[in-house]
Protein backbone atom coordinates (compact mmCIF):
# COMPACT_ATOMS: atom_id res chain seq x y z
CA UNK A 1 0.00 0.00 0.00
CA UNK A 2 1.38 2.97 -1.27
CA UNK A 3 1.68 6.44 1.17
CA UNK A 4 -2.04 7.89 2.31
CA UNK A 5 -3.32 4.57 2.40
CA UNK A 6 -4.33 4.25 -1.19
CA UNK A 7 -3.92 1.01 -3.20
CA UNK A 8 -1.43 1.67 -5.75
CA UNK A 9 -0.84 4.97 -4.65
CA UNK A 10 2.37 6.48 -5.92
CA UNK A 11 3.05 3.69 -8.01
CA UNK A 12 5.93 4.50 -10.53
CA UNK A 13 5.76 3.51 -14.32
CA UNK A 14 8.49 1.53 -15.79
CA UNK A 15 10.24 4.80 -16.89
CA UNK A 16 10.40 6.68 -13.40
CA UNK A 17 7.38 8.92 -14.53
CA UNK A 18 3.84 8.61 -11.83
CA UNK A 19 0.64 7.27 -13.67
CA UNK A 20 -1.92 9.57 -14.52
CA UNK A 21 -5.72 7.46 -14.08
CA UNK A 22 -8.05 8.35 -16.48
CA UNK A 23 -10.97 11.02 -16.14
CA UNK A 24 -14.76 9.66 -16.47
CA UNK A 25 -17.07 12.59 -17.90
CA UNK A 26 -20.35 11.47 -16.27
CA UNK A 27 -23.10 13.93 -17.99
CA UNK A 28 -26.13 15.49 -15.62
CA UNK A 29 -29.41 13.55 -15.29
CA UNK A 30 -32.01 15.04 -17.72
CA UNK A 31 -35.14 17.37 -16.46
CA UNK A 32 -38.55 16.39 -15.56
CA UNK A 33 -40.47 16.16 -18.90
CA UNK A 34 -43.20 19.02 -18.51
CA UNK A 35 -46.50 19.75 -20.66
CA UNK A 36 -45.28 22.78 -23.25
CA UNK A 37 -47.83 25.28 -24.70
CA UNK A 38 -47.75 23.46 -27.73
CA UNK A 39 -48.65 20.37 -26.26
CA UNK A 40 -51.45 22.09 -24.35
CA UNK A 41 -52.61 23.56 -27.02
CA UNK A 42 -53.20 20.27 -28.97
CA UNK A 43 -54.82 19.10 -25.62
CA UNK A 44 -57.27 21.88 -25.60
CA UNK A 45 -57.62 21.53 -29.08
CA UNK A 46 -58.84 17.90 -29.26
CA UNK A 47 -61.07 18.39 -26.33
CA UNK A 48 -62.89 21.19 -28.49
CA UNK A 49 -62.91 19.81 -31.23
CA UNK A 50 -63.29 16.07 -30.32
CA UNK A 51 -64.55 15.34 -27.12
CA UNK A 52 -66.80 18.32 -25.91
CA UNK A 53 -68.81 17.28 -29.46
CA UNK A 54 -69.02 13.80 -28.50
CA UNK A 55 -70.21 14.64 -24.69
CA UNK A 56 -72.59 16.55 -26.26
CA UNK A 57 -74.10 14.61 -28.66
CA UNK A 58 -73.73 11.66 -26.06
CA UNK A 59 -75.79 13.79 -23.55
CA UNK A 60 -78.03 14.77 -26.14
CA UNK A 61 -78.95 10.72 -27.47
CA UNK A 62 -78.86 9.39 -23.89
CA UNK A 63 -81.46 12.60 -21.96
CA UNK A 64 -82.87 14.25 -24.91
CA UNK A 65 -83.71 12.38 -28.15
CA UNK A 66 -86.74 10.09 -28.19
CA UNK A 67 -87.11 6.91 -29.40
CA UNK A 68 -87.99 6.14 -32.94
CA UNK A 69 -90.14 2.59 -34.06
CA UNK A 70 -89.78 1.42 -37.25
CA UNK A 71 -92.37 -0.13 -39.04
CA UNK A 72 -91.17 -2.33 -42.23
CA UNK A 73 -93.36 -3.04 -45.31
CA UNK A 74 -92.38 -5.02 -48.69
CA UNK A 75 -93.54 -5.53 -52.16
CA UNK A 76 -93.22 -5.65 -55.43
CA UNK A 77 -95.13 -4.76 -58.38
CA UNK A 78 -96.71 -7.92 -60.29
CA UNK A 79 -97.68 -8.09 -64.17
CA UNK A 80 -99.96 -10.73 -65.04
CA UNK A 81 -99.64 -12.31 -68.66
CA UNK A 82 -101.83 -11.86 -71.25
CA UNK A 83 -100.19 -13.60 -73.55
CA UNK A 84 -102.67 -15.75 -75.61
CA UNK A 85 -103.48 -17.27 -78.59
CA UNK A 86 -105.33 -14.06 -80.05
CA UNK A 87 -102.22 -11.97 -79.31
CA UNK A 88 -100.23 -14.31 -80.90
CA UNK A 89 -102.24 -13.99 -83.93
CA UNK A 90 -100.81 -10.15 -83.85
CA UNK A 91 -97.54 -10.43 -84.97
CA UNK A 92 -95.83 -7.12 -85.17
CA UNK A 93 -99.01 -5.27 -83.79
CA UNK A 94 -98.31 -6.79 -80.25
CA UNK A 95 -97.47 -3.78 -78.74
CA UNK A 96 -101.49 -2.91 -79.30
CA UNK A 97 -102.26 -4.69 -76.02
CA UNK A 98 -100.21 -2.67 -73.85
CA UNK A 99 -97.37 -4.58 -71.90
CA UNK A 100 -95.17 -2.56 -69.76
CA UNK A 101 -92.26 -4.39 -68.13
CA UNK A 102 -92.69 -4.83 -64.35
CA UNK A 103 -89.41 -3.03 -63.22
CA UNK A 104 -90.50 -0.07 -64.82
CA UNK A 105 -93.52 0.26 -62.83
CA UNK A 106 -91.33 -0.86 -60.02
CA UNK A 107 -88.86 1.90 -60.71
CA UNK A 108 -91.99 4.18 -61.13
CA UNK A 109 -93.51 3.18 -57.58
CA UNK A 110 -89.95 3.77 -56.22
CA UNK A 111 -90.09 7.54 -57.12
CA UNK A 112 -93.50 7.96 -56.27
CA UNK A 113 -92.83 6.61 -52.35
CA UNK A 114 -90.11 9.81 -52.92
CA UNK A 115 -92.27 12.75 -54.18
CA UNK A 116 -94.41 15.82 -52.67
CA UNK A 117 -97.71 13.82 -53.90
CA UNK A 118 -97.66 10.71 -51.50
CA UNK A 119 -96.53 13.09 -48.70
CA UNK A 120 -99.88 15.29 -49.39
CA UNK A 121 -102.10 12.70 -50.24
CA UNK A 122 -101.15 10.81 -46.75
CA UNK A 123 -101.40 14.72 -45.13
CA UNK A 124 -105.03 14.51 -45.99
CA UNK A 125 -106.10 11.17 -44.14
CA UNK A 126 -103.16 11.54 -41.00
CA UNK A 127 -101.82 14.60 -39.63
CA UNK A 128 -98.02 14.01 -40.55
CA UNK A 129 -97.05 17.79 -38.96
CA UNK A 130 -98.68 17.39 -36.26
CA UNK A 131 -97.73 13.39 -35.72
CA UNK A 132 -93.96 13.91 -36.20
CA UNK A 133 -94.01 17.28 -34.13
CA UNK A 134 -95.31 16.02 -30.98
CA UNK A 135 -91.99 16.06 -29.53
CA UNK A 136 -91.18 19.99 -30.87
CA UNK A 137 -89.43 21.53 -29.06
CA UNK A 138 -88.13 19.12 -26.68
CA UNK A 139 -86.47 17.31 -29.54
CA UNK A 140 -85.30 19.70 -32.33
CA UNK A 141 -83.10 17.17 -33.88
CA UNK A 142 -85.35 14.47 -34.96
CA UNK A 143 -88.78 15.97 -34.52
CA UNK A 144 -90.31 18.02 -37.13
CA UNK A 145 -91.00 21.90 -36.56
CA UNK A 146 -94.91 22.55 -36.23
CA UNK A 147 -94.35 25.65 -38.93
CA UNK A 148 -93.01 23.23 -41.80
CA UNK A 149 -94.13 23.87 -45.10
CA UNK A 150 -94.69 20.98 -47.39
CA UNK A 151 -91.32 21.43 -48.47
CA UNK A 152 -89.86 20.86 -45.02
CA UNK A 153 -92.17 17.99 -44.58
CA UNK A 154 -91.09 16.59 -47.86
CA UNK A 155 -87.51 16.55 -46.76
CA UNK A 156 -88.33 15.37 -43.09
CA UNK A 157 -90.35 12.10 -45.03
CA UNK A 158 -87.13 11.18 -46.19
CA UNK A 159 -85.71 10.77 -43.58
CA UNK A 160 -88.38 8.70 -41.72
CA UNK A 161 -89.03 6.87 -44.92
CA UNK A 162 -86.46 4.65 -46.10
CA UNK A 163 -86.67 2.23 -49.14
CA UNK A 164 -84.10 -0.36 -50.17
CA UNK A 165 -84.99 -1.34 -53.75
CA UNK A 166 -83.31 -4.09 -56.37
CA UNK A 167 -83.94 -3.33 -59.28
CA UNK A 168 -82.90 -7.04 -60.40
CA UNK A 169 -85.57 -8.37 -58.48
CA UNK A 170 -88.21 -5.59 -58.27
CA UNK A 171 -88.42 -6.27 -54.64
CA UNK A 172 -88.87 -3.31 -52.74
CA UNK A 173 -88.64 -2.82 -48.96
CA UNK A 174 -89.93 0.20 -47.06
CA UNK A 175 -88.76 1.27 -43.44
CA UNK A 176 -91.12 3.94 -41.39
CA UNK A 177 -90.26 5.79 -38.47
CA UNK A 178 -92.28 7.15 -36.34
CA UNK A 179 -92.04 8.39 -31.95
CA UNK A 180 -94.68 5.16 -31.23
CA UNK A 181 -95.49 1.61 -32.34
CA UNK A 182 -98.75 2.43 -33.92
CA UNK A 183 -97.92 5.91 -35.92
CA UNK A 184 -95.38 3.63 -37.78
CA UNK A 185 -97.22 0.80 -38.87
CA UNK A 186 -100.07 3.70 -39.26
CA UNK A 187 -97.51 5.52 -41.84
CA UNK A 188 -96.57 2.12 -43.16
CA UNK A 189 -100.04 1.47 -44.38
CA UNK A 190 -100.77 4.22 -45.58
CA UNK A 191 -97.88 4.13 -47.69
CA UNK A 192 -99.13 0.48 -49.14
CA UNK A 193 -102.09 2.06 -49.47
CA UNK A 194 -101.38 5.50 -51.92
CA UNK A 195 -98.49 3.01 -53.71
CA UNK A 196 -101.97 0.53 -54.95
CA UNK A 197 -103.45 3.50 -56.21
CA UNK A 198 -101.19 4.46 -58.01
CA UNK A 199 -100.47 1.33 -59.76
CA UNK A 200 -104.12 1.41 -60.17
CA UNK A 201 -103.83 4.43 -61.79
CA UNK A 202 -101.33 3.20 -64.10
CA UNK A 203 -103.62 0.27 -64.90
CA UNK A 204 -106.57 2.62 -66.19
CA UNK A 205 -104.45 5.02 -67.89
CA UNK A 206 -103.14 2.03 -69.80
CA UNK A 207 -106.63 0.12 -70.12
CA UNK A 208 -107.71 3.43 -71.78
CA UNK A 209 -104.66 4.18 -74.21
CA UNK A 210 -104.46 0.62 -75.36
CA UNK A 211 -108.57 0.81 -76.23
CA UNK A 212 -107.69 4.29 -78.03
CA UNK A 213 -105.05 2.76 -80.11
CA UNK A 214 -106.60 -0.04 -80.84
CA UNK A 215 -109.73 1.65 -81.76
CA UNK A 216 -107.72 4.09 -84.03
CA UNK A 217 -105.69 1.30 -86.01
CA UNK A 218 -109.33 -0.58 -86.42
CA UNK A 219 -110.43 2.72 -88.10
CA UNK A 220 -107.39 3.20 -90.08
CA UNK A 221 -107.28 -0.28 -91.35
CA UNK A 222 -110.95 -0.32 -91.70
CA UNK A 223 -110.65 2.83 -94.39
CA UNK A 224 -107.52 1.43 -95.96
CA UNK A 225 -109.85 -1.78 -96.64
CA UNK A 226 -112.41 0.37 -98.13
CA UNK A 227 -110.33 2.20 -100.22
CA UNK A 228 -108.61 -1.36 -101.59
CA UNK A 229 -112.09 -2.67 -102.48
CA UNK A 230 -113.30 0.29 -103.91
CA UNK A 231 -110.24 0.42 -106.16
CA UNK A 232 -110.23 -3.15 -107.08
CA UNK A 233 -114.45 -2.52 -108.06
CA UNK A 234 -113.35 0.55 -109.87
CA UNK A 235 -110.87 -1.85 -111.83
CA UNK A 236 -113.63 -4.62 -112.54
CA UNK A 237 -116.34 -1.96 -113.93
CA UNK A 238 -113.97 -0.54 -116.60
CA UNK A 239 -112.53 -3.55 -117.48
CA UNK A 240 -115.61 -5.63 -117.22
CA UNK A 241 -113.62 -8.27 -116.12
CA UNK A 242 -113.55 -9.99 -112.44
CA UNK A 243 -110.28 -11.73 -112.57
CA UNK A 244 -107.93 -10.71 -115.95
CA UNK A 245 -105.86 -14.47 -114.89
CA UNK A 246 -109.54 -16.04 -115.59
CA UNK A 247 -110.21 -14.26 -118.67
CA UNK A 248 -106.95 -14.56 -119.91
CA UNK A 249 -106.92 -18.62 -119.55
CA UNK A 250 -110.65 -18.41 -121.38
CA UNK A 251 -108.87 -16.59 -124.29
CA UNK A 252 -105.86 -19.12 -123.93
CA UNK A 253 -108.11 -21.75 -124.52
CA UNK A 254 -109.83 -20.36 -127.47
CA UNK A 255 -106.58 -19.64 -129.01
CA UNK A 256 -105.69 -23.63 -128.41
CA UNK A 257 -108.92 -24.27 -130.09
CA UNK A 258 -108.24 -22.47 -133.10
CA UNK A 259 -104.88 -23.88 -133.15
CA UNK A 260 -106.28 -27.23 -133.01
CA UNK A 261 -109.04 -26.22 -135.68
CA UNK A 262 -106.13 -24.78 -138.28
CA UNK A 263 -104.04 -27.90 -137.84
CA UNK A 264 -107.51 -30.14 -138.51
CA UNK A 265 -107.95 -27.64 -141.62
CA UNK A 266 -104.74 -28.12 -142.89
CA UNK A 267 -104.79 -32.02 -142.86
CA UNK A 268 -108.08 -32.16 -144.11
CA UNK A 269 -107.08 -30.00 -147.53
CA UNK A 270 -104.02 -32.40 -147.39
CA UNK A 271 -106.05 -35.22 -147.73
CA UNK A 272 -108.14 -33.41 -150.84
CA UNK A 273 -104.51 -32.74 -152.49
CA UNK A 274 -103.88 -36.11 -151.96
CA UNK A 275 -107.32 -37.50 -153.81
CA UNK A 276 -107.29 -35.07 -156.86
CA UNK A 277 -103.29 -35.37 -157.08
CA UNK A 278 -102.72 -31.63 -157.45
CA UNK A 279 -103.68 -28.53 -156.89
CA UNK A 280 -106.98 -28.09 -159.32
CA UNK A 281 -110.61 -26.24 -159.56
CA UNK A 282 -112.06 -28.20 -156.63
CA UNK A 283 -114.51 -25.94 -154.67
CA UNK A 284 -113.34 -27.62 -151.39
CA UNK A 285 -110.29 -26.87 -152.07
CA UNK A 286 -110.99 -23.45 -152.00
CA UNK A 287 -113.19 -23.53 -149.28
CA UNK A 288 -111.05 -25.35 -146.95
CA UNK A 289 -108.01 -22.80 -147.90
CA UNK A 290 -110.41 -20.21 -147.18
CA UNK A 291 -111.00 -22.06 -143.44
CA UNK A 292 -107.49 -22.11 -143.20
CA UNK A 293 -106.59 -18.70 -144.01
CA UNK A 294 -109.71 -17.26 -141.65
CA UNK A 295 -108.83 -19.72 -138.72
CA UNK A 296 -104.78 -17.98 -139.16
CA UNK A 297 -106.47 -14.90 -139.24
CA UNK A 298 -108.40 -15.17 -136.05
CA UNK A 299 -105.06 -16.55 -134.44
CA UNK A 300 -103.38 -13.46 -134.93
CA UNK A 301 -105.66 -11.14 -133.87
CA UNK A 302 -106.40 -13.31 -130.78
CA UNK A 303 -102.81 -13.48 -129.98
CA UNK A 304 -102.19 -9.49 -130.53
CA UNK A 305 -105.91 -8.86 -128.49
CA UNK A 306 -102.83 -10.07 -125.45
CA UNK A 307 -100.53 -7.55 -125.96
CA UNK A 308 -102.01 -4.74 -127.54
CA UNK A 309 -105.03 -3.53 -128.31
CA UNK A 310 -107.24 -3.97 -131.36
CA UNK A 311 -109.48 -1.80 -133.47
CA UNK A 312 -112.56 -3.82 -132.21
CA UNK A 313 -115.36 -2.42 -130.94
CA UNK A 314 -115.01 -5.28 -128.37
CA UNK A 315 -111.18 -4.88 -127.90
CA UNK A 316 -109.86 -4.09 -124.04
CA UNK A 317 -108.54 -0.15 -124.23
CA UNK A 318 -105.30 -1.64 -122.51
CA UNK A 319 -103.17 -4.69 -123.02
CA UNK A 320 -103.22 -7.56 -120.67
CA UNK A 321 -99.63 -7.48 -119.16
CA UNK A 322 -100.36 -4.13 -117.83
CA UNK A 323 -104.13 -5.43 -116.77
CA UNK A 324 -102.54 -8.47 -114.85
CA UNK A 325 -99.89 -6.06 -113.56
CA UNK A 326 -102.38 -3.84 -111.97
CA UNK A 327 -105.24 -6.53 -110.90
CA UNK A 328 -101.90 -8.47 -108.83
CA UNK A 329 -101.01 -5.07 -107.23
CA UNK A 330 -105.03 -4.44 -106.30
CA UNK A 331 -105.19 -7.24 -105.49
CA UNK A 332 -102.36 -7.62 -102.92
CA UNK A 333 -103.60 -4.29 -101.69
CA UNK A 334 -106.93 -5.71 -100.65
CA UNK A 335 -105.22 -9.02 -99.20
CA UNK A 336 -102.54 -6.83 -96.89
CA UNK A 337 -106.01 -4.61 -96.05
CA UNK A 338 -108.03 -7.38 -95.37
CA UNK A 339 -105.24 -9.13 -93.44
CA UNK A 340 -104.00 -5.61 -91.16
CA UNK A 341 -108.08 -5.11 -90.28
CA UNK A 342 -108.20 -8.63 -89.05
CA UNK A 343 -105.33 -8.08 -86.83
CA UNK A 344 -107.20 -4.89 -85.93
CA UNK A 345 -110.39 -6.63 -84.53
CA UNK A 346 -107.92 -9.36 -82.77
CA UNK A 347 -106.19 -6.56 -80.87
CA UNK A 348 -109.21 -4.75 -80.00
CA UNK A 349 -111.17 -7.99 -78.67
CA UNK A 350 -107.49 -8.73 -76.59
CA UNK A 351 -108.04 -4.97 -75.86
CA UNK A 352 -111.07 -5.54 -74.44
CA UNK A 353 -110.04 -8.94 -72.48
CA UNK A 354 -106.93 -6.94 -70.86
CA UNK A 355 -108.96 -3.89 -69.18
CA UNK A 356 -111.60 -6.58 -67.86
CA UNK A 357 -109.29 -7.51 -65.41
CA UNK A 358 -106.01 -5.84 -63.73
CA UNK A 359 -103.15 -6.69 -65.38
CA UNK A 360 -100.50 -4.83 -63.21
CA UNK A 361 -101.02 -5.34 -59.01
CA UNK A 362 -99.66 -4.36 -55.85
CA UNK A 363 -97.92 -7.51 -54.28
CA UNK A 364 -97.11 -6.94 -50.27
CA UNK A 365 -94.73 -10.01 -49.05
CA UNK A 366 -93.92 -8.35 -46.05
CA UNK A 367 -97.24 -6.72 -44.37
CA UNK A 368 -96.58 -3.51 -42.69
CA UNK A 369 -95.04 -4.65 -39.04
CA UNK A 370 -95.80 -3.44 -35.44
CA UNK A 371 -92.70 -3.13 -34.01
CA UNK A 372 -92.29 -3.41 -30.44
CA UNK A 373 -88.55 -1.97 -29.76
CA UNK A 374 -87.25 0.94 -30.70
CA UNK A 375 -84.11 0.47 -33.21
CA UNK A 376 -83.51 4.40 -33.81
CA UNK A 377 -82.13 6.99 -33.07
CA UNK A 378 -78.96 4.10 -32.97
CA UNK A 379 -76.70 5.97 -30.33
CA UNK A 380 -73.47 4.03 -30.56
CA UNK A 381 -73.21 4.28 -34.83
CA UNK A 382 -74.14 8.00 -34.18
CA UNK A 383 -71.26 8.26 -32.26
CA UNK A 384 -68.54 6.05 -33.39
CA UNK A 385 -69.16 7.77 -36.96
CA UNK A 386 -68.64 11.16 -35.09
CA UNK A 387 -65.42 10.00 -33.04
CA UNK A 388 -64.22 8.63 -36.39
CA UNK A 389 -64.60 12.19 -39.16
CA UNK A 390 -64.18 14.25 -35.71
CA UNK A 391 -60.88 12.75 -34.75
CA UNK A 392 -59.91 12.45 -38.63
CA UNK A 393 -60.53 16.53 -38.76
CA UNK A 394 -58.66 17.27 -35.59
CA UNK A 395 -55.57 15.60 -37.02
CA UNK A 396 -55.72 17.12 -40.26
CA UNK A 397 -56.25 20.95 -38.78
CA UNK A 398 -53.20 19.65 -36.41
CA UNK A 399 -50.79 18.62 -38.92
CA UNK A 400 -51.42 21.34 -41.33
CA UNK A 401 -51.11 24.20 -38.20
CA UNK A 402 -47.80 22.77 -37.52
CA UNK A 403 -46.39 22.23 -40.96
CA UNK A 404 -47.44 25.50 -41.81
CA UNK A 405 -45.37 26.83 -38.42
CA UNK A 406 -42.34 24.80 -39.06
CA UNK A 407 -42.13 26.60 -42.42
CA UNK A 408 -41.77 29.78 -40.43
């Protein structure tokens, strides 16, 4: 032990020269970690913008806002078929007996459960004002003022009304709400109710156009068939012909008569050649070259009478081509006329059939419930959807203070 009593005290290095020990730096403990005014501020910051809301709101759901019931109706709109064996007979003209697809009227109904006229008609039978104001002012939130207009009302129904609609099936589902059981399912009815008259309405409006237009195509086919007989009687009194094919086979066979006559001529003077040997002063002779010459005679002008016409009292003023050509156009006309008024009467009678009965229908599959807990206002989705875009704004506003500082 070296002098003063300390181990290795005055110990002497190798080279006569005292060692030096080394020096440890030891650095000062840091400070308490205290709240800045920055930090404050983001404190006082989130509880404005953040938590005050959501004790509010909290307070407001859990002391102040009254329950809601929610009545739930579904239906769908129905189209029976009236497809039958008269319509088929219609061909093109089916769109006489007025089909409508069934998701247009669905799409239709899901518009009307929207507009200003359900929400007046329904005003007239139930006091909507005064049934979703009861709790005014008690409740500002979710009750309705007692001053709305019908434009305030209109808004206010949609948000008590809710529909879910799929337009793939044509099912549609409607959710009332309403402060008690009974003015739900009450709503809820009424809604069914205004939805079947207007797809009643629908049904006559349709019922009546498809009568009109079928009535109107019976008339217009009905004159064209006039018109296509009168022509084709026009044709047959200055022609004074029924059917120019008919007369024209009659004359066919005549000339095929005469044909057969000349070539029974012409043997026949053969045969008187053949007898005398020669030609010669034989009266028959001359009378059957006579009969020859007339029958040739009568074979031309019977074959020009086709074509052209003649200077005979008795000839037709126009040649038979252009007679068949216009008899086969006549008479097409009056087939096609005959044919279209036909199809007239057939849509008229399936007119007729359709607005006997109701073709389109209000189908409920879900009656309108009475409910017997309240689901709304729903407190905790309220709130957690709050937390979520309040917190999510509070962060934002943070972070763009402080970059916006940093860049000073």
């Amino acid at each position: 032990m070296g002098p003063g009593g300390m181990p290795g005290a005055g110990r002497v290095a190798p080279g006569g020269a005292a060692q030096v020990p080394p020096t440890v730096i030891v650095r000062p403990l840091p400070a308490v970690a205290t709240l800045k005014r920055r930090h404050r501020g983001l404190l006082y910051s989130l509880a404005a913008v953040v938590l005050i809301p959501l004790f509010i709101t909290a307070l407001y759901l859990g002391l102040v806002a009254r329950d809601q019931y929610a009545s739930t109706v579904g239906f769908t709109v129905r189209q029976e078929d009236g497809t039958s064996g008269a319509t088929s007979l219609l061909g093109g003209l089916s769109q006489f007996v007025g089909t409508s697809g069934g998701s247009r009227d669905s799409d239709i109904l899901y518009e009307f459960i929207q507009s200003q006229e359900i929400v007046s008609e329904i005003s007239k039978r139930i006091d909507l004002v005064g049934l979703y104001s009861q709790n005014w002012p008690w409740d500002p939130v979710f009750a309705l003022s007692p001053d709305a207009t019908i434009e305030d009302l209109l808004d206010y129904w949609k948000r008590m009304v809710r529909i879910s609609y799929d337009q793939s099936t044509g099912l549609m589902e409607v959710r009332v709400l309403a402060f008690s059981p009974e003015d739900a399912q009450k709503v809820a009815s009424e809604v069914v109710r205004e939805s079947q008259k207007m797809i009643n309405d629908l049904n006559t409006t349709a019922r009546e156009d498809t009568m009109r237009y079928a009535l109107e195509d019976l008339d217009t086919s009905l004159t064209r068939l006039k018109g296509a007989r009168e022509a084709m009687t026009q044709f047959r009194t200055r022609t004074q012909m029924v059917d120019p094919s008919s007369d024209l086979a009659g004359r066919m066979g005549v000339l095929n008569n005469l044909q057969q006559q000349l070539a029974q001529a012409l043997i026949d003077r053969d045969l008187l050649l053949d007898q005398k040997g020669g030609p010669g002063d034989d009266p028959r002779l001359q009378q059957a070259s006579r009969r020859i010459d007339v029958i040739r005679q009568r074979i031309v002008t019977e074959r020009q009478s086709f074509t052209s016409a003649t200077g005979e009292p008795s000839a037709l003023p126009e040649n038979y081509p252009s007679l068949i050509s216009e008899y086969e156009r006549l008479n097409v006309d009056q087939q096609f006329a005959e044919e279209t008024y036909r199809a007239a009467l057939a849509a008229v009678d399936v007119s007729r059939a359709n607005a006997a009965r109701q073709s389109r229908y209000l189908a409920a599959y879900v009656r309108p419930t009475l409910p017997e807990t309240s689901e709304f206002p729903r407190s905790w989705d309220i709130l957690g959807l709050m937390a979520l875009f309040l917190t999510l704004a509070w962060a934002i506003a943070a972070m763009v203070f402080y970059s916006i500082r940093d860049r000073r």
